[in-house]
N, C-alpha and C. Protein backbone atom coordinates (compact mmCIF):
# COMPACT_ATOMS: atom_id res chain seq x y z
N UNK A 1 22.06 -3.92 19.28
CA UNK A 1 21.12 -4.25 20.33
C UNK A 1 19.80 -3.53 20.06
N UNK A 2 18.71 -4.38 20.16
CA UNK A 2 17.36 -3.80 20.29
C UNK A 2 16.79 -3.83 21.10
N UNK A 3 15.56 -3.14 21.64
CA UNK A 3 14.97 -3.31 22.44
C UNK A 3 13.02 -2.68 22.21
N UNK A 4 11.97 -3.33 22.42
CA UNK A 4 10.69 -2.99 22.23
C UNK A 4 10.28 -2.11 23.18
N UNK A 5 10.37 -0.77 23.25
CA UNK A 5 9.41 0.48 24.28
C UNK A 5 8.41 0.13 23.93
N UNK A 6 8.14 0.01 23.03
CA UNK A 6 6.12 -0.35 22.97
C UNK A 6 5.57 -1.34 22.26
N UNK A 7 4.61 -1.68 22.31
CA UNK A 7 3.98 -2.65 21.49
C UNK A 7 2.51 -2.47 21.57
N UNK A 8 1.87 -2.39 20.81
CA UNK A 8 0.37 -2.54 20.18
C UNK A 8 0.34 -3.12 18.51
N UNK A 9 -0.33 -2.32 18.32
CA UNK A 9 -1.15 -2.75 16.21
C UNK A 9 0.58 -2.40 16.03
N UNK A 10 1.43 -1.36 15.95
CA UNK A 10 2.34 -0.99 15.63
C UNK A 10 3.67 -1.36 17.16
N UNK A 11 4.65 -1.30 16.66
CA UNK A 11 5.63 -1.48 18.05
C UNK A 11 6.59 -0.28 17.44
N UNK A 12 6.93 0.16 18.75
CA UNK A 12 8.10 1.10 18.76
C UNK A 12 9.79 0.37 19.17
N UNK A 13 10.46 0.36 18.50
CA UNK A 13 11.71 -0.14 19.04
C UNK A 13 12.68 1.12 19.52
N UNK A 14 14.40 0.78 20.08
CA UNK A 14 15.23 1.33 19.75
C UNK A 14 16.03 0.66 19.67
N UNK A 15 17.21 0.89 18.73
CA UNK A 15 18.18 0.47 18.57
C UNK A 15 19.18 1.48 19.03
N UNK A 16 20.62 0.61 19.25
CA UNK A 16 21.78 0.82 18.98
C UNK A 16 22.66 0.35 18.28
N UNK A 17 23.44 0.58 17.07
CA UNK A 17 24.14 0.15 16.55
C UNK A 17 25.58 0.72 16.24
N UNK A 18 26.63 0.42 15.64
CA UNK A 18 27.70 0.69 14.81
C UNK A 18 27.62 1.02 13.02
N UNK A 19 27.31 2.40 13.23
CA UNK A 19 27.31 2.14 11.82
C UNK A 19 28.87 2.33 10.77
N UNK A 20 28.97 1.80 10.00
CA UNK A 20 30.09 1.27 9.34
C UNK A 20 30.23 3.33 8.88
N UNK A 21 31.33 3.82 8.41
CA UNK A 21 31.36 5.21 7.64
C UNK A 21 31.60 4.98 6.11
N UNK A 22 30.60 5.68 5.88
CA UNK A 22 30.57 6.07 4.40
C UNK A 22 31.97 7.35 4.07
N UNK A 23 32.20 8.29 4.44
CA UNK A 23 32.59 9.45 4.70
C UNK A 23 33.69 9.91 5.68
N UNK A 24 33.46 9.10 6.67
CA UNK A 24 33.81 9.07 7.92
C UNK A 24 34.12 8.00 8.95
N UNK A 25 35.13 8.33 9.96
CA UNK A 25 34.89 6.95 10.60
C UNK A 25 33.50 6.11 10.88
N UNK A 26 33.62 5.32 11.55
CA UNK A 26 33.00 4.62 12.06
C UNK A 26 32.13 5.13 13.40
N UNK A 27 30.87 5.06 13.66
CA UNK A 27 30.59 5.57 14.98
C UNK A 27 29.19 4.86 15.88
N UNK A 28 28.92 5.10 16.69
CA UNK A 28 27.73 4.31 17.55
C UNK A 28 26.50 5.33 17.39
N UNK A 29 25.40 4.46 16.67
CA UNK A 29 24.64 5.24 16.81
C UNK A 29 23.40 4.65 17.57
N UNK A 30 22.26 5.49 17.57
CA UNK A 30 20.79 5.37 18.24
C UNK A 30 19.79 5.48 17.48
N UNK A 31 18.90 4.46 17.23
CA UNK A 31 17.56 5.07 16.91
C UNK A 31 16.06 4.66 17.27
N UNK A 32 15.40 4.65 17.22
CA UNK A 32 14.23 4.42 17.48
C UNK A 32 13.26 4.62 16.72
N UNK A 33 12.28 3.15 15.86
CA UNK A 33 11.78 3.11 14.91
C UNK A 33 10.31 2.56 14.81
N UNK A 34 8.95 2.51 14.05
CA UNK A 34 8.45 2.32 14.22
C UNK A 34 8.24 0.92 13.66
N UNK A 35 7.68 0.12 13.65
CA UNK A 35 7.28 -1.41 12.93
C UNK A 35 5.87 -1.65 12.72
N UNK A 36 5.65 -2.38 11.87
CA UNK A 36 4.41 -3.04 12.02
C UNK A 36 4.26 -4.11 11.01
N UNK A 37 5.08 -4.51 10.54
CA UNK A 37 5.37 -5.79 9.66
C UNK A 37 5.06 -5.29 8.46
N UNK A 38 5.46 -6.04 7.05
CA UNK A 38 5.11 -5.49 6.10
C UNK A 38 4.11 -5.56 5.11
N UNK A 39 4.16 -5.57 4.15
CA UNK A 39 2.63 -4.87 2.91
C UNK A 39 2.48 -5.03 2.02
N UNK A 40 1.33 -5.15 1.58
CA UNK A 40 1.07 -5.46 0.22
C UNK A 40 0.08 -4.08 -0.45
N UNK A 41 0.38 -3.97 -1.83
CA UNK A 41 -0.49 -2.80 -1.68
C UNK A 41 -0.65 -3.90 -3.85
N UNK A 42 -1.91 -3.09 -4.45
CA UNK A 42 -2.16 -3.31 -5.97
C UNK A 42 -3.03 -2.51 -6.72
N UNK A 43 -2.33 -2.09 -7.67
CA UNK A 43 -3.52 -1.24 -8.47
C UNK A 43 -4.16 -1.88 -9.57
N UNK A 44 -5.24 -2.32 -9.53
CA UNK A 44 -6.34 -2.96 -9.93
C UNK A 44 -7.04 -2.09 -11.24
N UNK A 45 -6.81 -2.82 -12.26
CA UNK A 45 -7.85 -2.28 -13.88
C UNK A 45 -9.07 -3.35 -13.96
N UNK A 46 -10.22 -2.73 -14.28
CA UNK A 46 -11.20 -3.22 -14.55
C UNK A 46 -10.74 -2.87 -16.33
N UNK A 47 -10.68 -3.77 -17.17
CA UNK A 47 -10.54 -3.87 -18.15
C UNK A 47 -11.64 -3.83 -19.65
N UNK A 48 -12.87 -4.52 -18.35
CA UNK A 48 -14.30 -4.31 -19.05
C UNK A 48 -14.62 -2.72 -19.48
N UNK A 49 -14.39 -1.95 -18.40
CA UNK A 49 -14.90 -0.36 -18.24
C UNK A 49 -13.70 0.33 -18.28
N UNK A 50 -12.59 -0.04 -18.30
CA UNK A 50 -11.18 0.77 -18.59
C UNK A 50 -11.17 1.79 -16.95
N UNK A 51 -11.78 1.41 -15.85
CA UNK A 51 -11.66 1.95 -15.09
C UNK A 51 -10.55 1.47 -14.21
N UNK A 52 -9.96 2.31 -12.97
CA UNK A 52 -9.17 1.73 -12.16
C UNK A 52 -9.88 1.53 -11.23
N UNK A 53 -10.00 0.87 -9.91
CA UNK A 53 -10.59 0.34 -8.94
C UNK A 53 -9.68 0.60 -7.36
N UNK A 54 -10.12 1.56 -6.80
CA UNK A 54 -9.52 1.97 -5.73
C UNK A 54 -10.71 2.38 -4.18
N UNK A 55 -9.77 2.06 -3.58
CA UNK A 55 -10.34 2.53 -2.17
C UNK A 55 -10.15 3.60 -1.57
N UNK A 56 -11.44 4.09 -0.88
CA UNK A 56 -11.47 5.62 0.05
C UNK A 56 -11.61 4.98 1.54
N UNK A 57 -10.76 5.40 2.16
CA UNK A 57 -11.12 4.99 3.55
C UNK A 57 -10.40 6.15 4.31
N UNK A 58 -10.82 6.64 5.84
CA UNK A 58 -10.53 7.55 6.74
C UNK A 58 -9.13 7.06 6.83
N UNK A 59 -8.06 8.14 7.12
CA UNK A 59 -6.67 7.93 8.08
C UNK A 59 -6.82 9.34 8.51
N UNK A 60 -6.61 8.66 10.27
CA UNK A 60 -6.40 9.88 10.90
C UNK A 60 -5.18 10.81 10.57
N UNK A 61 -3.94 9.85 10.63
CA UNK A 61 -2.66 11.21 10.57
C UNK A 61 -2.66 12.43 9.12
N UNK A 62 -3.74 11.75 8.23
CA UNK A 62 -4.08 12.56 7.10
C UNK A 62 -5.09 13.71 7.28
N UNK A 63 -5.35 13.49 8.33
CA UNK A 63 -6.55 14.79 8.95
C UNK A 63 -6.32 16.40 8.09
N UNK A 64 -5.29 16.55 7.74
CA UNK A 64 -4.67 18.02 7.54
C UNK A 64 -5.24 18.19 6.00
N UNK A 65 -5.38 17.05 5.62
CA UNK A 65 -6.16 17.08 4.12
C UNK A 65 -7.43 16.69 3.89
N UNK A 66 -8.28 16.22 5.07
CA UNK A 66 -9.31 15.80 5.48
C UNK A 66 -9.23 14.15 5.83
N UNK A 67 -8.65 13.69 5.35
CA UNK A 67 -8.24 12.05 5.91
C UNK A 67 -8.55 10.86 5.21
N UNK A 68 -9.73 11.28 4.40
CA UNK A 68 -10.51 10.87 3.10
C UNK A 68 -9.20 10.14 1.52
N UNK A 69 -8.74 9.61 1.95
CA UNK A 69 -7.84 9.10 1.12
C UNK A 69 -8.27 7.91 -0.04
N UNK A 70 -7.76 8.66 -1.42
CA UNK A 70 -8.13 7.76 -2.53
C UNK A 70 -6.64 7.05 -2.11
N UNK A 71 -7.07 5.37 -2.27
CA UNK A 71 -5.70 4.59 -2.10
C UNK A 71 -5.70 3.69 -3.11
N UNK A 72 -4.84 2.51 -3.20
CA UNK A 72 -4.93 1.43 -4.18
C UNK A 72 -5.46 0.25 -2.95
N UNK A 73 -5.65 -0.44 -2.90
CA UNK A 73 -6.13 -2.22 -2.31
C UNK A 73 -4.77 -2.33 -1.60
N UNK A 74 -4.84 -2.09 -0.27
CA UNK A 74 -3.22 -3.02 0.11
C UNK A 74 -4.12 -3.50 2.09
N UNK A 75 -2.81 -4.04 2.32
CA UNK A 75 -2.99 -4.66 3.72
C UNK A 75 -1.36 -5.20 4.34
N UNK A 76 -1.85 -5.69 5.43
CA UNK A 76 -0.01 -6.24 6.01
C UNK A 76 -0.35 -7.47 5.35
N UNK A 77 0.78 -8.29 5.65
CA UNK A 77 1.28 -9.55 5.37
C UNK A 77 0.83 -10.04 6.53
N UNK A 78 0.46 -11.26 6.69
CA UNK A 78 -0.15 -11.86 7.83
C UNK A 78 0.81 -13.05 7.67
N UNK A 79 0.54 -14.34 7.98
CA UNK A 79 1.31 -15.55 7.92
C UNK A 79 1.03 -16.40 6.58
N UNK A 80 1.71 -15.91 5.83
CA UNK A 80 0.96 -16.28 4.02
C UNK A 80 2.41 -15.58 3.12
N UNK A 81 2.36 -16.01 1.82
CA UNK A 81 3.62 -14.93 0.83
C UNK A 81 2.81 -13.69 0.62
N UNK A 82 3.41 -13.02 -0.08
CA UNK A 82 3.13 -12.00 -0.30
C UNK A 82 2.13 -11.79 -2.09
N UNK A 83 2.12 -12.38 -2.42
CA UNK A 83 0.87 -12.83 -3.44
C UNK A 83 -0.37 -13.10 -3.06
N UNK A 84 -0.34 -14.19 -1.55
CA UNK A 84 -1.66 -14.73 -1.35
C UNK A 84 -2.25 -13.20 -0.38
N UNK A 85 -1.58 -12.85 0.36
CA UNK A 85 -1.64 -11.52 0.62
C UNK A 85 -2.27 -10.61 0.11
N UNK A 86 -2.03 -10.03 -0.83
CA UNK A 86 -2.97 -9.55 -1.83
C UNK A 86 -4.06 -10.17 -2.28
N UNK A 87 -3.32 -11.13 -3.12
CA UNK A 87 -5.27 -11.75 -3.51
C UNK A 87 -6.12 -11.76 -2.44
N UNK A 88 -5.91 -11.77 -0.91
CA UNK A 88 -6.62 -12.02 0.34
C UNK A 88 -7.17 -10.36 -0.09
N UNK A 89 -6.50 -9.59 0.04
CA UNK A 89 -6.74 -7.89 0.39
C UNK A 89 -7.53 -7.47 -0.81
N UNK A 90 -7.72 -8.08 -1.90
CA UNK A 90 -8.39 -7.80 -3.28
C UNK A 90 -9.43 -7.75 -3.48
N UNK A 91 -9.75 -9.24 -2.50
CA UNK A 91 -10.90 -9.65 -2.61
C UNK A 91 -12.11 -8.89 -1.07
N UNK A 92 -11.24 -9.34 -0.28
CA UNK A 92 -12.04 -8.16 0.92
C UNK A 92 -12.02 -7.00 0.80
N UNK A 93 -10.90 -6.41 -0.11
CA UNK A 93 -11.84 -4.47 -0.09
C UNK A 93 -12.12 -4.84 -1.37
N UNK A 94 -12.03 -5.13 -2.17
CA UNK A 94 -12.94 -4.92 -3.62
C UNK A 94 -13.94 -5.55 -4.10
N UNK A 95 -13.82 -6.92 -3.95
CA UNK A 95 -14.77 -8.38 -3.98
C UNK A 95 -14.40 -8.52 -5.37
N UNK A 96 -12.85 -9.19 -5.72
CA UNK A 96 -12.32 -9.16 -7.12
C UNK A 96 -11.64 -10.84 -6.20
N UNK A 97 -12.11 -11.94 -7.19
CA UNK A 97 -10.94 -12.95 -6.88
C UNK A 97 -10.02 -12.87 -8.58
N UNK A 98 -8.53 -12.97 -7.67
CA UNK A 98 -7.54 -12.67 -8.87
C UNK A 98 -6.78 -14.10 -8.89
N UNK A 99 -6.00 -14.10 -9.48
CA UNK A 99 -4.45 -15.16 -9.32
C UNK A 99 -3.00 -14.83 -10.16
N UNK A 100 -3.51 -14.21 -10.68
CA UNK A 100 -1.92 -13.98 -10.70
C UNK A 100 -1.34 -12.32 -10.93
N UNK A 101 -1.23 -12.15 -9.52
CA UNK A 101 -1.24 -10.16 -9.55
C UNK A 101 0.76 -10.20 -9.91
N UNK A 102 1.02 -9.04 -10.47
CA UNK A 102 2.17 -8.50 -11.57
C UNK A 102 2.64 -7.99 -10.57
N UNK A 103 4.43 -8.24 -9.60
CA UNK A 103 5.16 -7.16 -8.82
C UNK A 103 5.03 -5.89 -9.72
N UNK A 104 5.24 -4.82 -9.14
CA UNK A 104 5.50 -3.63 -9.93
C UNK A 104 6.66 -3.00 -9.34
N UNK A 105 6.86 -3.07 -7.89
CA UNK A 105 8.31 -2.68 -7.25
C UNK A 105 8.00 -3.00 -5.53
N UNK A 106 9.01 -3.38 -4.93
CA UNK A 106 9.02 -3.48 -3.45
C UNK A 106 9.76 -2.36 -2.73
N UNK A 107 9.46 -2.07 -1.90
CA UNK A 107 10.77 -0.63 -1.63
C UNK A 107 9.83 -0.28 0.21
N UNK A 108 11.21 -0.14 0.90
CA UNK A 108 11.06 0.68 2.09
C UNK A 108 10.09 2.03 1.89
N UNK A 109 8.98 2.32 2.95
CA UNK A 109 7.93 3.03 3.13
C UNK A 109 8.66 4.15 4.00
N UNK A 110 9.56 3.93 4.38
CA UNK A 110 10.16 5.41 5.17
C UNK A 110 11.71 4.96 5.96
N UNK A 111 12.48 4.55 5.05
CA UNK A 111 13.29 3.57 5.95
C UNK A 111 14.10 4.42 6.78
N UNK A 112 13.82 5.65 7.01
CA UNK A 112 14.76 6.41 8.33
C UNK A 112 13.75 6.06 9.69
N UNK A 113 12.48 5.80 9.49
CA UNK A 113 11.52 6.09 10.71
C UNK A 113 10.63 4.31 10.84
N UNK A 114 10.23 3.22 9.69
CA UNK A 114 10.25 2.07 9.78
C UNK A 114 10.44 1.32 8.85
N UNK A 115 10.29 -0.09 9.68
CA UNK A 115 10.89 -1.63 9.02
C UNK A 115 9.90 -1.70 8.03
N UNK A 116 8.86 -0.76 7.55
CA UNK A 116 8.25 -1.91 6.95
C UNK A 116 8.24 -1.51 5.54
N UNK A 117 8.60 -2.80 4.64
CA UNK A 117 8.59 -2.68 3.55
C UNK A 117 7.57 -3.37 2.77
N UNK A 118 6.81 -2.14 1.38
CA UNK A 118 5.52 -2.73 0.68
C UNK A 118 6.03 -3.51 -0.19
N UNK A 119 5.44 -4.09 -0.64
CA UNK A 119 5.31 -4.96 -1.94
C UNK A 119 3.95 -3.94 -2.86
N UNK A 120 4.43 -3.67 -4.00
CA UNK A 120 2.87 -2.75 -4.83
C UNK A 120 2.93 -3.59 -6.35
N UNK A 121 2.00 -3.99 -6.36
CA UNK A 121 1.52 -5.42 -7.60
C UNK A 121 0.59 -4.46 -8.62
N UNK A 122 0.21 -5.12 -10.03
CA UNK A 122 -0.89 -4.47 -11.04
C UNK A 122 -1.45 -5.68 -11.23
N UNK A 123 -2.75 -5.67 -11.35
CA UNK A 123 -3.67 -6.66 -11.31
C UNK A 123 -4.79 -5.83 -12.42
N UNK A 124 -5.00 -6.40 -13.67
CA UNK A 124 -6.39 -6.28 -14.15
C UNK A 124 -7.56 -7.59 -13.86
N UNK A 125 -8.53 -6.56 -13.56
CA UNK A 125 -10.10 -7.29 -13.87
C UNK A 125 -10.95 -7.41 -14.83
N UNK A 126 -12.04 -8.15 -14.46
CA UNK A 126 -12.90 -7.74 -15.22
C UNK A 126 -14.22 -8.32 -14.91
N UNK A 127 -15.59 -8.10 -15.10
CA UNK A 127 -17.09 -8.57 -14.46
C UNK A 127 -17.00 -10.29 -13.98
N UNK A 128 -16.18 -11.09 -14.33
CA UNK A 128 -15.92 -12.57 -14.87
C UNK A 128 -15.71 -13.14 -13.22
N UNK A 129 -14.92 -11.88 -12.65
CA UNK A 129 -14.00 -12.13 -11.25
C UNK A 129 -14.87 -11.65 -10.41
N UNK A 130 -15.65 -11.00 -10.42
CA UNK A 130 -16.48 -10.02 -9.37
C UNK A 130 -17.04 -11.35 -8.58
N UNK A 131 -16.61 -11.62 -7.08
CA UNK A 131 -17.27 -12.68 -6.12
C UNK A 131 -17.96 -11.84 -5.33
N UNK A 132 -17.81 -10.58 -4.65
CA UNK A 132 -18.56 -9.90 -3.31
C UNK A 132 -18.86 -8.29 -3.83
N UNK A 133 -18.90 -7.79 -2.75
CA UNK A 133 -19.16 -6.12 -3.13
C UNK A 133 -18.13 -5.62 -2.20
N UNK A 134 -17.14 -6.18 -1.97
CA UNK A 134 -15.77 -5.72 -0.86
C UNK A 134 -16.48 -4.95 0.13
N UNK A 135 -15.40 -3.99 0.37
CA UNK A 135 -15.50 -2.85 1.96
C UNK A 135 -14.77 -3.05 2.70
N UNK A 136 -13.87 -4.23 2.67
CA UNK A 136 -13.39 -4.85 3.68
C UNK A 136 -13.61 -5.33 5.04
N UNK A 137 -13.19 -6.31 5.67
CA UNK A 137 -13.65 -6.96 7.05
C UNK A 137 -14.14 -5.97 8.16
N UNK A 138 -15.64 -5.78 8.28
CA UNK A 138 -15.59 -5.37 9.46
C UNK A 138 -15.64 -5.74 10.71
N UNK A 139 -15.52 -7.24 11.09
CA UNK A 139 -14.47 -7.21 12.61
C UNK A 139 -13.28 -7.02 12.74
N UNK A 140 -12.61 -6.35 11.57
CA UNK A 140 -11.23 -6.00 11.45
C UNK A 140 -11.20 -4.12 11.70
N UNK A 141 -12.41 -4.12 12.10
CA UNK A 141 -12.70 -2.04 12.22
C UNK A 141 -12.91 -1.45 10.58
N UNK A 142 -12.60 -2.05 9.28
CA UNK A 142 -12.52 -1.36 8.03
C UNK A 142 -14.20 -0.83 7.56
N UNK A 143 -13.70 -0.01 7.11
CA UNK A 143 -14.99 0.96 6.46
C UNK A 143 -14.74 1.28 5.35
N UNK A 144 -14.74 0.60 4.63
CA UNK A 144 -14.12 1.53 3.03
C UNK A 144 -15.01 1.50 1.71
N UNK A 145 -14.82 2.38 1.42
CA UNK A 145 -15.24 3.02 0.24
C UNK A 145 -15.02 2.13 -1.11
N UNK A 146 -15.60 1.48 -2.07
CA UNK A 146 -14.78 1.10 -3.24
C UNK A 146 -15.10 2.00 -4.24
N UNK A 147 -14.14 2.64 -5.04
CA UNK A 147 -14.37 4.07 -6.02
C UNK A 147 -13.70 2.97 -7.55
N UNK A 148 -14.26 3.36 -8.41
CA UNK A 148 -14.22 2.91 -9.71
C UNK A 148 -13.95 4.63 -10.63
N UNK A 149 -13.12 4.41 -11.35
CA UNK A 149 -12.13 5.76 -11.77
C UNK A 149 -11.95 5.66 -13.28
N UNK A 150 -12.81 6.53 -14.23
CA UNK A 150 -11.76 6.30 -15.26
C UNK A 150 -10.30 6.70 -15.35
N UNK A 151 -9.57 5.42 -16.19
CA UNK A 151 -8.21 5.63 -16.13
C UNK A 151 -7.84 7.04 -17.15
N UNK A 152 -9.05 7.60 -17.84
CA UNK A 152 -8.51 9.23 -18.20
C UNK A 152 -8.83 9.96 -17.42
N UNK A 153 -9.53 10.21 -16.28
CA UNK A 153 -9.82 10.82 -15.13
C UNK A 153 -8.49 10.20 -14.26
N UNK A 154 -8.08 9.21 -14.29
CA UNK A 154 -7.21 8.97 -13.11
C UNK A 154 -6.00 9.83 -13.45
N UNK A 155 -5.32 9.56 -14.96
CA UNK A 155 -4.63 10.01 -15.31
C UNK A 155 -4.47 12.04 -15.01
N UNK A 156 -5.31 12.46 -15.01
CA UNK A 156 -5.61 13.78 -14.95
C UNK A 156 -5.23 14.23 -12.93
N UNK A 157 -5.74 13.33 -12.61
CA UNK A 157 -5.60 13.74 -10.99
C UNK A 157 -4.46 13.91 -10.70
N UNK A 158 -3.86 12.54 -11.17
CA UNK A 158 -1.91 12.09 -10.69
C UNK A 158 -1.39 13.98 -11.54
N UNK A 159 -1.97 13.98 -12.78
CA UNK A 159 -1.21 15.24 -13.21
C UNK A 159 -1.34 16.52 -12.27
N UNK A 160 -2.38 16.50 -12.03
CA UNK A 160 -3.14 18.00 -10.94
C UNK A 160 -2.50 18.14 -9.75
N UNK A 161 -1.53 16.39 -9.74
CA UNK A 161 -1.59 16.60 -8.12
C UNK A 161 -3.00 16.48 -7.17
N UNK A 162 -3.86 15.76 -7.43
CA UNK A 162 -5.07 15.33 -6.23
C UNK A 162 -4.97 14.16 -5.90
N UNK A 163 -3.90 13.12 -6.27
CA UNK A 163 -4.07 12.37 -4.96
C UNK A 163 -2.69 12.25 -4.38
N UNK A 164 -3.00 11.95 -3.32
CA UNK A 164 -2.05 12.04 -1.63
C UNK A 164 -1.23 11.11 -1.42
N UNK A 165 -1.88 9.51 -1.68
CA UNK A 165 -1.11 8.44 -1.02
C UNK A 165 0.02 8.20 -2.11
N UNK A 166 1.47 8.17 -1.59
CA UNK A 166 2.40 7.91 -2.07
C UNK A 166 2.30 6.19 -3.12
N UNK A 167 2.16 5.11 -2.69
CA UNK A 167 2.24 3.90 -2.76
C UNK A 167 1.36 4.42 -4.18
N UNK A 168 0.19 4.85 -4.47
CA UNK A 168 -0.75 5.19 -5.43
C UNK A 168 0.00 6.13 -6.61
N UNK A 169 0.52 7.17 -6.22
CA UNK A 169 1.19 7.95 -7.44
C UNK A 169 2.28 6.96 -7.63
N UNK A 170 2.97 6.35 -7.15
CA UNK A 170 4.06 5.33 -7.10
C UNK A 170 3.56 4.59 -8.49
N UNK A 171 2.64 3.50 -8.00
CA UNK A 171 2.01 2.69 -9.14
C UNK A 171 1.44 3.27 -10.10
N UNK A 172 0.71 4.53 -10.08
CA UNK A 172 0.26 4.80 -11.42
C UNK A 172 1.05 5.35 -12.19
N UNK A 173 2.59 6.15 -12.03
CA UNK A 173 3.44 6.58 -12.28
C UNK A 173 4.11 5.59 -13.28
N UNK A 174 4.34 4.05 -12.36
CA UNK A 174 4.95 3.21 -13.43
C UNK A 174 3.94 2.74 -14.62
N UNK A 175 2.16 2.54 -13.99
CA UNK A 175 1.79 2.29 -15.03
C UNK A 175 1.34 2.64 -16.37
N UNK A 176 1.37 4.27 -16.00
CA UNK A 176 1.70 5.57 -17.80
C UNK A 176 2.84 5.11 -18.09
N UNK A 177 4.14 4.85 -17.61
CA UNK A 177 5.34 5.01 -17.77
C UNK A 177 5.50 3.65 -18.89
N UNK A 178 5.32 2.56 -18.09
CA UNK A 178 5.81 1.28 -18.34
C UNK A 178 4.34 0.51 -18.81
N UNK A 179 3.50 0.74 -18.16
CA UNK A 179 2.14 -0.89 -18.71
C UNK A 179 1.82 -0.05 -19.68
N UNK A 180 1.25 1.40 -19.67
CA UNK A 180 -0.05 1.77 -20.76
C UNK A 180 0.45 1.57 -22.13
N UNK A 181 -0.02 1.01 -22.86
CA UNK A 181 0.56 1.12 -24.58
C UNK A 181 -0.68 1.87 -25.36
């Protein structure tokens, strides 16, 4: 059984369920989770300049680090797949039209606390694609930053530890690992 305590941009649920035992019997449990549908997130190569292409934009709950977050291009899923999704989010914070962005992995964003699960894609560019100067929608409230990175500077940060957003060390992680040759 579920039930919605709240609803705005995000909804709060709780549940009750039965959860099956791993270990142990069987027992009734409770929880209460946050939602907000799910995501697309992509880390973007400019291929011309060997740079990566990322966004700075404010998050409050990041305040403790100043809030100023280097991220990759992502957004929710609206009523669309999860491809057009992105190319939608690519092109409004970056002003890059793409077509055919690369899964890189899908995976739960916190699955003890919410439902929502990203989708994180690799997409190269290059001057050919450039349609706008992004920032993203502002009757949508966005303010963002577009930062252009060399990928040996990027590489150096992920090592230092300077950047924050998970979804971002995520993707660049696979892409030393697995894309760079």
């Amino acid at each position: 059984m579920e039930e919605i305590v709240y609803q705005g941009y995000l909804y709060l649920k709780k549940a009750r369920y039965l959860q099956e035992g791993i270990n142990r019997k069987s027992e009734e449990k409770q929880i209460e989770y946050f939602g907000r549908g799910n995501s697309v997130a992509a880390l973007v190569l400019d291929t011309d300049s060997d740079e990566f292409i990322f966004v700075r934009q404010y998050r409050y709950p990041a305040k403790a680090d100043g809030g100023n977050l280097i991220e990759l291009v992502a957004g929710g899923i609206e009523e669309e797949d999860r491809e057009t999704a992105i190319i939608r989010e690519i092109e409004e914070e970056i002003g890059y039209k793409v077509v055919m962005p690369q899964l890189i992995s899908s995976f739960y964003v916190s699955p003890g606390r919410t439902d929502e699960k990203l989708d994180v894609f690799f997409v190269e560019v290059n001057s050919t694609m450039k349609v706008s100067e992004g920032g993203g929608v502002i009757s949508e409230g966005e303010d963002i930053e577009v930062l252009r990175i060399a990928s040996s500077v990027v590489k150096s940060m992920l090592k230092n530890n300077e950047l924050l957003d998970g979804k971002t060390i995520l993707a660049l992680q696979h892409f030393y690992l697995y894309l760079c040759q």
